[in-house]
N, C-alpha and C. Protein backbone atom coordinates (compact mmCIF):
# COMPACT_ATOMS: atom_id res chain seq x y z
N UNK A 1 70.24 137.01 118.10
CA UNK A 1 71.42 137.44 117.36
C UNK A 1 72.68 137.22 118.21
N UNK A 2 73.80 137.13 117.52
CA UNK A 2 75.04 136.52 118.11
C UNK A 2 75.26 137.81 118.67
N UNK A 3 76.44 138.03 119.88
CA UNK A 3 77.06 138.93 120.48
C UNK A 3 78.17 138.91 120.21
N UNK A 4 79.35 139.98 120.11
CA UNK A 4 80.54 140.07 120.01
C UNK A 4 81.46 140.85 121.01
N UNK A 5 82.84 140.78 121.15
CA UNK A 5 83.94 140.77 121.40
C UNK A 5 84.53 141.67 120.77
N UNK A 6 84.63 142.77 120.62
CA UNK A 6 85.69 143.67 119.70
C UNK A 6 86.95 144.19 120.62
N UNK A 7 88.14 144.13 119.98
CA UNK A 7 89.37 144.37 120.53
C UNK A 7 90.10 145.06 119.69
N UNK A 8 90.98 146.33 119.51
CA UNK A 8 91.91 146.62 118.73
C UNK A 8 92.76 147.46 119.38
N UNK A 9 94.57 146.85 119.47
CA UNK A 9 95.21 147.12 120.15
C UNK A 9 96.75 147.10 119.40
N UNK A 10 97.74 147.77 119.93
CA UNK A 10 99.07 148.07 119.28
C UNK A 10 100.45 146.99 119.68
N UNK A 11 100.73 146.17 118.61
CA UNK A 11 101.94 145.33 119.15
C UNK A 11 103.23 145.70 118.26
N UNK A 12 103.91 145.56 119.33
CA UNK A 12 105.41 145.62 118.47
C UNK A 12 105.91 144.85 117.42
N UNK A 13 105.91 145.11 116.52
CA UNK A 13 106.30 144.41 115.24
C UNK A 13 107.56 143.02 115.69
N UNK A 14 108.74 142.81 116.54
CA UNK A 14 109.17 141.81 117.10
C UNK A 14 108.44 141.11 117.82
N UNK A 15 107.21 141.95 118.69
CA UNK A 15 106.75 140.95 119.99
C UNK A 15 105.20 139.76 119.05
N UNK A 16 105.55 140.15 117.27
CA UNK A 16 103.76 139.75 117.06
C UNK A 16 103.94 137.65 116.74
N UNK A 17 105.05 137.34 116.72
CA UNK A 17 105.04 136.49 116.53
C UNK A 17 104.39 135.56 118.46
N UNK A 18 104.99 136.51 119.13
CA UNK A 18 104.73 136.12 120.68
C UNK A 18 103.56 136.20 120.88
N UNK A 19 102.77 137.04 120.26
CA UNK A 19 101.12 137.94 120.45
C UNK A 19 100.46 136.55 119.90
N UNK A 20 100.91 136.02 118.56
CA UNK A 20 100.15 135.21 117.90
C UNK A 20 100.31 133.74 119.06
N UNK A 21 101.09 133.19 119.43
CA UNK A 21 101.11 132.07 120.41
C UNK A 21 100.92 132.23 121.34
N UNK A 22 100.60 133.40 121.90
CA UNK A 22 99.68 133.82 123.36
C UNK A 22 97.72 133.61 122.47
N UNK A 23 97.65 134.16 121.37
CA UNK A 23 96.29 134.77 120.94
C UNK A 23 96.16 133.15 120.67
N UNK A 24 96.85 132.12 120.16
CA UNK A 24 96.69 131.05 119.27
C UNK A 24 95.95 129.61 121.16
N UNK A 25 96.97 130.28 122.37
CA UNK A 25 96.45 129.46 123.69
C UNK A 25 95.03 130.24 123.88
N UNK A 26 95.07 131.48 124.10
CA UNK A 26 93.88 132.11 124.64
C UNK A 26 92.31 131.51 123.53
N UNK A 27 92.65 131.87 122.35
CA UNK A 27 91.42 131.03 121.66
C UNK A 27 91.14 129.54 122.43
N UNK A 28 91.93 128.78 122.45
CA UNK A 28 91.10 127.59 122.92
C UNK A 28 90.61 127.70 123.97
N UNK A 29 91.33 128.39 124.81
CA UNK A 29 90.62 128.41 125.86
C UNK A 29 89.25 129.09 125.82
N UNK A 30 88.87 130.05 125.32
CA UNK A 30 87.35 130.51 124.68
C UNK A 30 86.88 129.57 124.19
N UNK A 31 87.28 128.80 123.04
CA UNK A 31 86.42 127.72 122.11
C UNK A 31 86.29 126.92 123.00
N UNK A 32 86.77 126.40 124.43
CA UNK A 32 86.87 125.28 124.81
C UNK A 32 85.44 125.61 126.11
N UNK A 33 85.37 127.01 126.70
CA UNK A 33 84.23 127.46 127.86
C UNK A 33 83.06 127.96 126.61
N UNK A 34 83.07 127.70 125.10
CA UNK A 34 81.92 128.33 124.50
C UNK A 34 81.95 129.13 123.33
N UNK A 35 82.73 130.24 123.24
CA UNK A 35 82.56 131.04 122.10
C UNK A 35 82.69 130.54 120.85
N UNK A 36 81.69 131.07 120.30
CA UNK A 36 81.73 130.10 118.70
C UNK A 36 82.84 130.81 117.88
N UNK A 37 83.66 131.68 117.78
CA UNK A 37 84.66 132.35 116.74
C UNK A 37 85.70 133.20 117.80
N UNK A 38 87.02 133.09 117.57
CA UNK A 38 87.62 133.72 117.98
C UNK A 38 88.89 133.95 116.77
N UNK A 39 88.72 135.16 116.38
CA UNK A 39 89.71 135.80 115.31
C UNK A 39 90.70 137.04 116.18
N UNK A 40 91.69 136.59 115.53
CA UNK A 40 92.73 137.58 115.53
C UNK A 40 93.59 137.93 114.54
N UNK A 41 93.72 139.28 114.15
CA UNK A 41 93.88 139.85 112.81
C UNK A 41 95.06 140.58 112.83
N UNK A 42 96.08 140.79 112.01
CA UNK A 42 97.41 141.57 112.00
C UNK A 42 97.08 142.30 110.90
N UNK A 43 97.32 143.47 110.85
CA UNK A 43 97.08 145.13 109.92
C UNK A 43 97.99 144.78 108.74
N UNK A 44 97.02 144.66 107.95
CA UNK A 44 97.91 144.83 106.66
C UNK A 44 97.68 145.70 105.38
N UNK A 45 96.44 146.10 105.46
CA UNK A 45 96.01 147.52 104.66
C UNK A 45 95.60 148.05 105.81
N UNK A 46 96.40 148.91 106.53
CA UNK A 46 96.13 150.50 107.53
C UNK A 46 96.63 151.17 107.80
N UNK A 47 95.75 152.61 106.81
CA UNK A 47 96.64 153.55 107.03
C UNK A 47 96.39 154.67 107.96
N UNK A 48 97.16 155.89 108.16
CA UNK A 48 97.07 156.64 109.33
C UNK A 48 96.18 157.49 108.58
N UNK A 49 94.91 157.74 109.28
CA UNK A 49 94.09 158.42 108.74
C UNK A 49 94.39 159.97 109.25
N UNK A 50 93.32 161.47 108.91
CA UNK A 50 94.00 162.39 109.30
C UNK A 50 92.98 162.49 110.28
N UNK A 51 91.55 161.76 110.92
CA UNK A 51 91.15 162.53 112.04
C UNK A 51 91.34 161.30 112.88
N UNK A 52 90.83 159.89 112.63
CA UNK A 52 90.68 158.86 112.96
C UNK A 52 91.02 157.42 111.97
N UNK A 53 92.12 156.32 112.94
CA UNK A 53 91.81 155.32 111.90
C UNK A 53 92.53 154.45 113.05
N UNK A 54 92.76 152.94 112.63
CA UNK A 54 92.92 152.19 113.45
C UNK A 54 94.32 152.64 113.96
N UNK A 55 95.44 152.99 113.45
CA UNK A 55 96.73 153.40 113.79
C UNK A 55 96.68 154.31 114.93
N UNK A 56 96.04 155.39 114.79
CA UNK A 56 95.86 156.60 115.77
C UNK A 56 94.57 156.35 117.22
N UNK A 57 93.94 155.40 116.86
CA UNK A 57 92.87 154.91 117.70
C UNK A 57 93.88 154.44 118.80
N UNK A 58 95.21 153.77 119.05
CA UNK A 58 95.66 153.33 119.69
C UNK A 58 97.44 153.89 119.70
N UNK A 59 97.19 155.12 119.27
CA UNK A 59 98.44 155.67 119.30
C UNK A 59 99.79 154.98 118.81
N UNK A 60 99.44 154.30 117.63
CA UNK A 60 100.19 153.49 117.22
C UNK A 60 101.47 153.90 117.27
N UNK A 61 103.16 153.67 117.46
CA UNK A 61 104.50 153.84 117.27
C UNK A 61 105.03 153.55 116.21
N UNK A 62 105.96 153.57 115.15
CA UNK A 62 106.83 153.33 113.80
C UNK A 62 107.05 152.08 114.29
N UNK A 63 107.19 151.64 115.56
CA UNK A 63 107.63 150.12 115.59
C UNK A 63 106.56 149.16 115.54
N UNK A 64 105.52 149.39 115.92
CA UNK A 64 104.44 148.52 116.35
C UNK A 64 103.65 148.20 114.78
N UNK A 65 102.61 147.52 115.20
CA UNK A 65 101.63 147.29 114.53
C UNK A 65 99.86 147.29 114.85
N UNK A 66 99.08 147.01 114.36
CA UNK A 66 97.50 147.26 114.90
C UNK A 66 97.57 145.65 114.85
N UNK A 67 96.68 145.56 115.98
CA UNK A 67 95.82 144.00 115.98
C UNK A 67 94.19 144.16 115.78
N UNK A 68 93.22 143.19 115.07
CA UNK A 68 92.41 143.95 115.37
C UNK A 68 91.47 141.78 115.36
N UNK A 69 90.95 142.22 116.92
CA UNK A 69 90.54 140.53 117.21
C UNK A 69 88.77 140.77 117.64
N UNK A 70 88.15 139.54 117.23
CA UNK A 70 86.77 139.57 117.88
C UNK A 70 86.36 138.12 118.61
N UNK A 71 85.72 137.67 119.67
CA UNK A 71 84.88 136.71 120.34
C UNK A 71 84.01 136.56 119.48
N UNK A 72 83.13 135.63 119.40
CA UNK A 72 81.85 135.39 118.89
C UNK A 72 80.73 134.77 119.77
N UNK A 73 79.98 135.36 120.29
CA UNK A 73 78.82 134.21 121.40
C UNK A 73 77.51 134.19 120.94
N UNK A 74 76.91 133.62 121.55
CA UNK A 74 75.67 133.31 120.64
C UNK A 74 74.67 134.60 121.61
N UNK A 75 74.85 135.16 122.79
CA UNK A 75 74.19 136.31 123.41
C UNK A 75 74.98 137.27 124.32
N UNK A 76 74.99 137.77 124.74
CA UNK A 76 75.23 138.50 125.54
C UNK A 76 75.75 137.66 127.19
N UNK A 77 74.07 137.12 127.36
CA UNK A 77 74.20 136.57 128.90
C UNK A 77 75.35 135.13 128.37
N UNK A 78 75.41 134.57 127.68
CA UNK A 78 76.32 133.33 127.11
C UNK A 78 77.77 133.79 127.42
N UNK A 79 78.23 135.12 126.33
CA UNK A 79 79.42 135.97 126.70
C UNK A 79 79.59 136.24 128.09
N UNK A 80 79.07 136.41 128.80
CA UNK A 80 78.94 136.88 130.48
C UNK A 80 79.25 135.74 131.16
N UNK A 81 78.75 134.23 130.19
CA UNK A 81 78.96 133.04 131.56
C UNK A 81 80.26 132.25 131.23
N UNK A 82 80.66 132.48 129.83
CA UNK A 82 81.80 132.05 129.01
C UNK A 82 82.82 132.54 129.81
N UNK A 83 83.00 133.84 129.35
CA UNK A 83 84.30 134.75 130.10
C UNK A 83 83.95 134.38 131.92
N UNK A 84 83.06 134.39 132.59
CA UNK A 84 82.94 134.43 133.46
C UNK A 84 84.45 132.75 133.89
N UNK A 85 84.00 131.97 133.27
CA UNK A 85 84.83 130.77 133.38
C UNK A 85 86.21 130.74 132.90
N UNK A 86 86.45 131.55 131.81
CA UNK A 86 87.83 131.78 131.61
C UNK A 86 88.42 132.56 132.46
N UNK A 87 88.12 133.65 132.67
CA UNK A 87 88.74 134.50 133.61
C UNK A 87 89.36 133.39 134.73
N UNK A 88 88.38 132.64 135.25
CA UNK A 88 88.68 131.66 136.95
C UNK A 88 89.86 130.17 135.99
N UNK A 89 90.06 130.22 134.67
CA UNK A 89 90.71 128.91 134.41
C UNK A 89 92.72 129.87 134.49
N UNK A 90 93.07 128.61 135.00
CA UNK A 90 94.34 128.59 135.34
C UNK A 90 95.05 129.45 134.01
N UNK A 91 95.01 129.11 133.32
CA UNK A 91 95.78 128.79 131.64
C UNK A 91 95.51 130.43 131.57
N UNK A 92 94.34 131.25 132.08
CA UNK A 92 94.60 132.40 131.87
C UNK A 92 94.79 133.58 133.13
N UNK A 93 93.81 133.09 134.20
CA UNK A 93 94.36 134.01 135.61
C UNK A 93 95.49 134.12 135.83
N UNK A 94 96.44 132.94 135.72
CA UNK A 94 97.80 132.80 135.54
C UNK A 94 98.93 133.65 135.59
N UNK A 95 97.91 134.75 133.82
CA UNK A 95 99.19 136.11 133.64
C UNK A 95 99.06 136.75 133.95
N UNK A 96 100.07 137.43 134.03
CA UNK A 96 100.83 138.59 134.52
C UNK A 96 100.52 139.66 133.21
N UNK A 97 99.87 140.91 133.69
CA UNK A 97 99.26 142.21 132.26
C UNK A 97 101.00 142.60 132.06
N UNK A 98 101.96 142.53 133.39
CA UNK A 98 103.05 143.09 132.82
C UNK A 98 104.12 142.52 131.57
N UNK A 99 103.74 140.93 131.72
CA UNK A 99 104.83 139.93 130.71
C UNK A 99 103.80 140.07 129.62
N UNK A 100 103.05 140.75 129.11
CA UNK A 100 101.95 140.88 127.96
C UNK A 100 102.78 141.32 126.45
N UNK A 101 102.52 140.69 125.76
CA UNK A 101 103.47 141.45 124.32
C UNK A 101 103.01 142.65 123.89
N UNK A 102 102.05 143.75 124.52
CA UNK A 102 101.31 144.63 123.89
C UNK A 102 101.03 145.26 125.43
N UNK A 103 100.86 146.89 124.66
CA UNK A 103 100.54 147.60 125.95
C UNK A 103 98.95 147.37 125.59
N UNK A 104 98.68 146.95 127.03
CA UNK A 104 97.12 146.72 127.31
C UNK A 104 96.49 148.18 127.73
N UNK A 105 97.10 149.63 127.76
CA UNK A 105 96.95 150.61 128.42
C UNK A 105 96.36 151.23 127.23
N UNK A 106 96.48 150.89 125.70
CA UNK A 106 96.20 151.44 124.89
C UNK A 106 95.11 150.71 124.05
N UNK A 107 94.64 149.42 124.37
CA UNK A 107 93.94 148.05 123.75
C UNK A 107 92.21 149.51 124.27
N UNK A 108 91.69 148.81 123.01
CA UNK A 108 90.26 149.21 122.88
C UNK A 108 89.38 148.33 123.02
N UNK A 109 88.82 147.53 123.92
CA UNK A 109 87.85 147.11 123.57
C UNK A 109 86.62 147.11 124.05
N UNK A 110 85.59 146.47 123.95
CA UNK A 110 83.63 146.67 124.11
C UNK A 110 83.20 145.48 123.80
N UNK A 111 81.63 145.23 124.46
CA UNK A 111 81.07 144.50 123.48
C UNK A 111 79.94 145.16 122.32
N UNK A 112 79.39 143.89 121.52
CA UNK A 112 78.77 144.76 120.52
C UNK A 112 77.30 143.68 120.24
N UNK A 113 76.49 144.71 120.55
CA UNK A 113 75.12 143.51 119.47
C UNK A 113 75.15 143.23 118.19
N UNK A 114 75.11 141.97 117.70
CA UNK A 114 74.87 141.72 116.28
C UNK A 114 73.62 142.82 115.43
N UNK A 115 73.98 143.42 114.63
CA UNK A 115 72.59 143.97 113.80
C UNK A 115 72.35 143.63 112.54
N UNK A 116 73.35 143.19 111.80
CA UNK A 116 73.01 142.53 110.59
C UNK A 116 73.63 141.24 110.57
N UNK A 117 73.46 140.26 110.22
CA UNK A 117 74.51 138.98 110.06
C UNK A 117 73.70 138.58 109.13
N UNK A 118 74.57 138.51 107.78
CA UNK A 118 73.92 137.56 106.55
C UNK A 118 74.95 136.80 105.99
């Protein structure tokens, strides 16, 4: 079963056009060391729930917005040797977490085993 990538994190409604041409380099660089899918998603039905929901998961602000992105690998150990190579490629060791369009202090993410895929 495939492995995943889950990410969901808060961008400023000015900085998402910047988020998307940072998210639009970083995919290739995944597609290019391996991962079969790399999505990145901008909130457009989410609302603030009253115990939990994606807004409050990341302490969302009136200015910002939710992102909500996944990897796709075909295992676990694959994900481990993939990222292992991006991390060391230029195009991404490169940045700087501080020039980031999004606070990374509030970004959620894990990986996840596939359990159903149909």
């Amino acid at each position: 079963m495939p492995y995943v990538d889950g990410f969901v994190l808060p961008v400023p409604k000015k900085k998402v056009q910047t988020y998307k041409r940072l998210a639009q380099k970083a995919g290739k660089v995944w597609k290019e060391y391996g991962a079969l899918e790399f999505r990145e998603c901008v909130a457009d039905d989410v609302k603030m729930g009253k115990l939990t929901s994606f807004p409050r998961s990341v302490k969302l602000k009136p200015s910002e917005t939710v992102i909500f992105s996944w990897i796709v690998y075909r295992s676990r150990a694959h994900r481990d040797r993939v990222n292992a190579k991006v991390m060391k490629d230029k195009r991404i060791a490169g940045m700087d977490m501080k020039d980031m369009p999004f606070d990374a202090k509030r970004m959620i993410y894990g990986g996840f085993k596939v359990m159903v895929d149909s």
